[in-house]
N, C-alpha and C. Protein backbone atom coordinates (compact mmCIF):
# COMPACT_ATOMS: atom_id res chain seq x y z
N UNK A 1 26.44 8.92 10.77
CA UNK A 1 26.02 8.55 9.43
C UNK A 1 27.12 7.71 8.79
N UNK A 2 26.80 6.41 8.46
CA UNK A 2 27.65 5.51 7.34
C UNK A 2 28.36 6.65 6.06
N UNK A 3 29.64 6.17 5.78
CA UNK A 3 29.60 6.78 4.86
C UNK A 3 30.87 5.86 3.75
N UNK A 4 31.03 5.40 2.66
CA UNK A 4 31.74 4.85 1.98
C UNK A 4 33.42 5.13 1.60
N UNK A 5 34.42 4.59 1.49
CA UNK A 5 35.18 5.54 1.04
C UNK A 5 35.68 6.51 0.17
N UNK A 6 34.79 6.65 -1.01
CA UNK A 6 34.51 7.77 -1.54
C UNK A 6 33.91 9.05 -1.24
N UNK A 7 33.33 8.96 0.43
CA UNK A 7 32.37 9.97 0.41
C UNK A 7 31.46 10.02 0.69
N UNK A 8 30.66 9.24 0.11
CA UNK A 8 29.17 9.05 -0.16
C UNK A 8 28.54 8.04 1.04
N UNK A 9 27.38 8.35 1.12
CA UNK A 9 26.20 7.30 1.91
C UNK A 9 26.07 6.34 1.71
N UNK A 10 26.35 5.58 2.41
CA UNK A 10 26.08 4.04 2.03
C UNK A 10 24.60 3.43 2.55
N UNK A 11 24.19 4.80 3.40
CA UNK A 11 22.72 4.64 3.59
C UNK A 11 21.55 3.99 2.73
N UNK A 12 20.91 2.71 2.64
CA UNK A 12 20.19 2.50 2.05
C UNK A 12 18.76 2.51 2.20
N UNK A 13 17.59 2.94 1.19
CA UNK A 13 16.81 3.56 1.65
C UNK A 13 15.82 2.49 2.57
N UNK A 14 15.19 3.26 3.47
CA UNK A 14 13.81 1.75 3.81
C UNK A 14 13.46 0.92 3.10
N UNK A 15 12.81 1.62 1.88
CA UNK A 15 11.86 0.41 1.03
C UNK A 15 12.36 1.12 -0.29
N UNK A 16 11.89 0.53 -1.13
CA UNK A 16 11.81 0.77 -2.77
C UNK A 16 10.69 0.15 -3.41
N UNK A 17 10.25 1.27 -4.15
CA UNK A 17 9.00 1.17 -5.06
C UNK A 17 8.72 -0.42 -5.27
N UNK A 18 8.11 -1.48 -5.12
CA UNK A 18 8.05 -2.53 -5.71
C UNK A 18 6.47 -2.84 -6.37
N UNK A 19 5.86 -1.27 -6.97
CA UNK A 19 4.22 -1.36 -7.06
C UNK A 19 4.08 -0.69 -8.87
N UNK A 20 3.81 -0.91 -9.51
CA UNK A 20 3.68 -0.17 -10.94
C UNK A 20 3.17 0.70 -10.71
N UNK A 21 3.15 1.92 -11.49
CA UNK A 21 2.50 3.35 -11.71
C UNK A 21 1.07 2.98 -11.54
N UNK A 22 0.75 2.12 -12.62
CA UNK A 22 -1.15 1.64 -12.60
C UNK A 22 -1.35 1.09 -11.59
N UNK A 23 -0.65 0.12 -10.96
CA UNK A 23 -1.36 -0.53 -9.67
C UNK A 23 -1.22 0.45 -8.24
N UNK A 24 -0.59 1.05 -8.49
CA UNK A 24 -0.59 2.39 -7.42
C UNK A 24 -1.72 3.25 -7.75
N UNK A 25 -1.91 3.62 -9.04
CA UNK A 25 -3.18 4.20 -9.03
C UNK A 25 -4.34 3.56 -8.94
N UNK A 26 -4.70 2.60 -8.73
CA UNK A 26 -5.80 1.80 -8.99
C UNK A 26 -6.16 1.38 -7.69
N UNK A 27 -4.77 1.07 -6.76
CA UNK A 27 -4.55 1.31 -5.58
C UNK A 27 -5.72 1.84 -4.57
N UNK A 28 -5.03 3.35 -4.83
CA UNK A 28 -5.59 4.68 -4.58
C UNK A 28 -6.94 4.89 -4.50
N UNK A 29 -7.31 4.32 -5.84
CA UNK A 29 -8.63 5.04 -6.24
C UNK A 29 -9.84 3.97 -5.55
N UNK A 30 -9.47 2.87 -5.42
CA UNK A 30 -9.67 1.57 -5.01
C UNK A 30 -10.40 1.44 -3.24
N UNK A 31 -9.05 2.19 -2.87
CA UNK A 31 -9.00 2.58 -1.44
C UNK A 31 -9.76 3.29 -0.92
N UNK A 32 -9.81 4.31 -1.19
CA UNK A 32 -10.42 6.00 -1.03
C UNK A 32 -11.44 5.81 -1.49
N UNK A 33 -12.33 4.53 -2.08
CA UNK A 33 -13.86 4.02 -2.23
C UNK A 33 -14.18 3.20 -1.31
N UNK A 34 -13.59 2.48 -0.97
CA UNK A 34 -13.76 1.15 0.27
C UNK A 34 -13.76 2.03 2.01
N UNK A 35 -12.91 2.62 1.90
CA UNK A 35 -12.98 3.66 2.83
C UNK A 35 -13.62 4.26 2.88
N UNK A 36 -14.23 5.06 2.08
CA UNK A 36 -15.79 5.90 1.95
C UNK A 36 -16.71 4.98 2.55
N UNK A 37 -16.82 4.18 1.73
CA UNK A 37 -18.25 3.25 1.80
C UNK A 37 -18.25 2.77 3.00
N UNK A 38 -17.04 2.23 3.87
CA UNK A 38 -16.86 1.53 5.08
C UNK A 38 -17.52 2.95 6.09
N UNK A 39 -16.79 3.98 5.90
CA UNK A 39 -17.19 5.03 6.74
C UNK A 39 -18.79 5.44 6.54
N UNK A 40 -19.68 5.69 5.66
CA UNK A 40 -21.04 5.85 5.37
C UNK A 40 -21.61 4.64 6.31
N UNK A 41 -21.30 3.40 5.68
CA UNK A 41 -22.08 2.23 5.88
C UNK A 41 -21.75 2.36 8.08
N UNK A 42 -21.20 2.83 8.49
CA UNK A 42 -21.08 2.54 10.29
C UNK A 42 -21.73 3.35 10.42
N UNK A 43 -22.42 4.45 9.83
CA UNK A 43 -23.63 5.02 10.87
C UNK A 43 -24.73 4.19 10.71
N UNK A 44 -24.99 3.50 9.35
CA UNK A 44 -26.31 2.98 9.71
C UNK A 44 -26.10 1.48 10.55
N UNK A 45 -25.05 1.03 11.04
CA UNK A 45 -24.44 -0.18 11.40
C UNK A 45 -25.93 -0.75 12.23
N UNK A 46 -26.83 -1.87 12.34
CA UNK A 46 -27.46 -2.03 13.21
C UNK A 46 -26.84 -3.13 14.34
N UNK A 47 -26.06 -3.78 14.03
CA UNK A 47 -24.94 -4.47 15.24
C UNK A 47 -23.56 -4.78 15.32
N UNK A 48 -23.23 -5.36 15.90
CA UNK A 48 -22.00 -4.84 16.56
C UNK A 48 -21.23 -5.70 15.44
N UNK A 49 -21.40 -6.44 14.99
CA UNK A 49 -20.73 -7.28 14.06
C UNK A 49 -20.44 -6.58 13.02
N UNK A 50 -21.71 -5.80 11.97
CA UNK A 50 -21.81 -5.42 11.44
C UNK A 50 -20.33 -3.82 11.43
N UNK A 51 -20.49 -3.13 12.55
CA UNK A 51 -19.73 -2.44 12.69
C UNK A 51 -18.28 -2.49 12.93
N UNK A 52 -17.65 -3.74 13.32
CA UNK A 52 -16.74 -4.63 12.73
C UNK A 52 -16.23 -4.49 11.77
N UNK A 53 -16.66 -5.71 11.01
CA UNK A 53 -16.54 -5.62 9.80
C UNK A 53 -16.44 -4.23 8.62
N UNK A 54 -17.42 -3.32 9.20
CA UNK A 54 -17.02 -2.24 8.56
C UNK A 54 -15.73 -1.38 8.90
N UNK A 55 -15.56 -1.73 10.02
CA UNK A 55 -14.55 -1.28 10.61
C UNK A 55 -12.72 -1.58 10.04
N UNK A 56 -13.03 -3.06 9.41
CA UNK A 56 -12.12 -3.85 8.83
C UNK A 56 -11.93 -3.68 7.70
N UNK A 57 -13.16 -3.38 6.73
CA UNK A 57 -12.98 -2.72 5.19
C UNK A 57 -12.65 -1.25 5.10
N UNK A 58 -12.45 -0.37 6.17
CA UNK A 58 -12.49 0.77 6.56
C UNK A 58 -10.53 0.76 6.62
N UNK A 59 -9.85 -0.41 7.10
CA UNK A 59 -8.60 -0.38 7.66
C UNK A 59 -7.71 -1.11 6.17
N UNK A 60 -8.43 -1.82 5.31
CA UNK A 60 -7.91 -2.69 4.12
C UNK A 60 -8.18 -1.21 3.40
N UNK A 61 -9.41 -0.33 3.55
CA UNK A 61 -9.15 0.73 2.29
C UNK A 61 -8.08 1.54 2.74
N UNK A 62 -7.96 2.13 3.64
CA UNK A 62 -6.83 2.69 4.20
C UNK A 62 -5.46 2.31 3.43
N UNK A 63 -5.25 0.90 3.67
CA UNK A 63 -3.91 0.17 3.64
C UNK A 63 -3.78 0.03 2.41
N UNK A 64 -4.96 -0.39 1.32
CA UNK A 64 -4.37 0.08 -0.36
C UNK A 64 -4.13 1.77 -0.17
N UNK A 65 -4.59 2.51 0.22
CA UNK A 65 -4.10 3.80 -0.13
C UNK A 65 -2.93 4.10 -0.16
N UNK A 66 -2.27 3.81 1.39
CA UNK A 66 -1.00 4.00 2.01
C UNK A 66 -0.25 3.19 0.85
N UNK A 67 -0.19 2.01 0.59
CA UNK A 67 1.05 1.15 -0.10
C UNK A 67 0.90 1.71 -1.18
N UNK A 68 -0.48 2.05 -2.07
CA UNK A 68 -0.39 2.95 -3.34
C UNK A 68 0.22 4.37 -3.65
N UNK A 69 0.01 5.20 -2.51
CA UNK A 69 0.86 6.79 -2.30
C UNK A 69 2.57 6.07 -1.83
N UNK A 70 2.53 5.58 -1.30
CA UNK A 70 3.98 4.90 -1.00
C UNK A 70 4.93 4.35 -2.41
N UNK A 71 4.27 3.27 -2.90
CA UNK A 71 4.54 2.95 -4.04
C UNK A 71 5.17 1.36 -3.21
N UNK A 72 5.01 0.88 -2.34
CA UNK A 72 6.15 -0.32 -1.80
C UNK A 72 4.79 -0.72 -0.85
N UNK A 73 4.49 -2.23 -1.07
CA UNK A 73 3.72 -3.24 -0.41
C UNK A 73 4.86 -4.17 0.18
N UNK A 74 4.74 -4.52 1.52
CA UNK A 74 6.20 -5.08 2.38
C UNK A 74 5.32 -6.27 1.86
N UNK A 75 3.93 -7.01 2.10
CA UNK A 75 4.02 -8.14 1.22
C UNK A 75 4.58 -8.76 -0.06
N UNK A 76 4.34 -7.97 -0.84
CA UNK A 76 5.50 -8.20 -2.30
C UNK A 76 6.57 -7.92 -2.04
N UNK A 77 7.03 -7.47 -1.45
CA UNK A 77 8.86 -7.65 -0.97
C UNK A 77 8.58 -9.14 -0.08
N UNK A 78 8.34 -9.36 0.58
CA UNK A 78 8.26 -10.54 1.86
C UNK A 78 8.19 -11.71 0.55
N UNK A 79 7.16 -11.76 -0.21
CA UNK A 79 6.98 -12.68 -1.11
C UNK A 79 8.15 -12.89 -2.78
N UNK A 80 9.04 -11.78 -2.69
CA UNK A 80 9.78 -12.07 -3.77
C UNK A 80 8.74 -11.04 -4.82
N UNK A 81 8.18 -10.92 -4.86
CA UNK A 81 7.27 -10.60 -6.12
C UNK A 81 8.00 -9.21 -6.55
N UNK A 82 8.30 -8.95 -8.04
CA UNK A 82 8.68 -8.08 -8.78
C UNK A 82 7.83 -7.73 -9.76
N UNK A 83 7.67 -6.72 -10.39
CA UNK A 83 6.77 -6.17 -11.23
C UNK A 83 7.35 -7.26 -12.72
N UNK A 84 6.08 -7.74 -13.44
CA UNK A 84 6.81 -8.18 -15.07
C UNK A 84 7.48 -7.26 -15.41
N UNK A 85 6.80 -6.21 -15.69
CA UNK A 85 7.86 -4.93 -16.82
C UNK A 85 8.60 -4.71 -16.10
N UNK A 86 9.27 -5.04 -14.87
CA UNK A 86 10.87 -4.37 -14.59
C UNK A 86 11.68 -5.83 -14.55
N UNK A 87 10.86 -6.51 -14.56
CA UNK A 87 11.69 -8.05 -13.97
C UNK A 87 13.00 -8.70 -15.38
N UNK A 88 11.40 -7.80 -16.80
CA UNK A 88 12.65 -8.93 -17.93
C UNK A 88 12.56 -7.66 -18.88
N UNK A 89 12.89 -6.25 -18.73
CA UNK A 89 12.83 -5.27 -19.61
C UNK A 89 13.75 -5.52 -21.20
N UNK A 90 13.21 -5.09 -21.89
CA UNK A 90 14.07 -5.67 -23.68
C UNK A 90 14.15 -4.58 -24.29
């Protein structure tokens, strides 16, 4: 384990929050509907395309969930993007 000369960890963490409280929840709630619906909608799938595609809105609801319970989208890090309210706080 790294450690500084004071002591301490110089360990820094994986990721950091880069998602607002609301867009994490909205996230969430967002997700855990698209995912439902993706999962309902593949039993009645009548082709293969169809089941695809559901298959794909099934993996995007997923992936808002995860970055929303997480709180950190590696796209908005990759892209620079910072939240307004933390970027110019007054």
């Amino acid at each position: 384990m790294n450690s500084d000369s004071r002591g301490g960890s110089t360990r820094r963490p994986r990721f950091s929050v880069n998602i607002t409280p609301a867009e994490r929840a909205a996230r969430i709630l967002l997700g855990a509907a698209a995912t439902v619906a993706a999962l309902a909608l593949v039993a009645t799938a009548n082709s293969a395309v169809a089941v695809v595609l559901e298959i794909l809105l099934a993996a995007a609801g997923l992936d808002l969930v995860v970055t929303g319970a997480i709180g950190y989208c590696p796209l908005y890090h990759k892209l620079g993007r910072v939240p307004q309210s933390w970027a110019d706080p007054q």
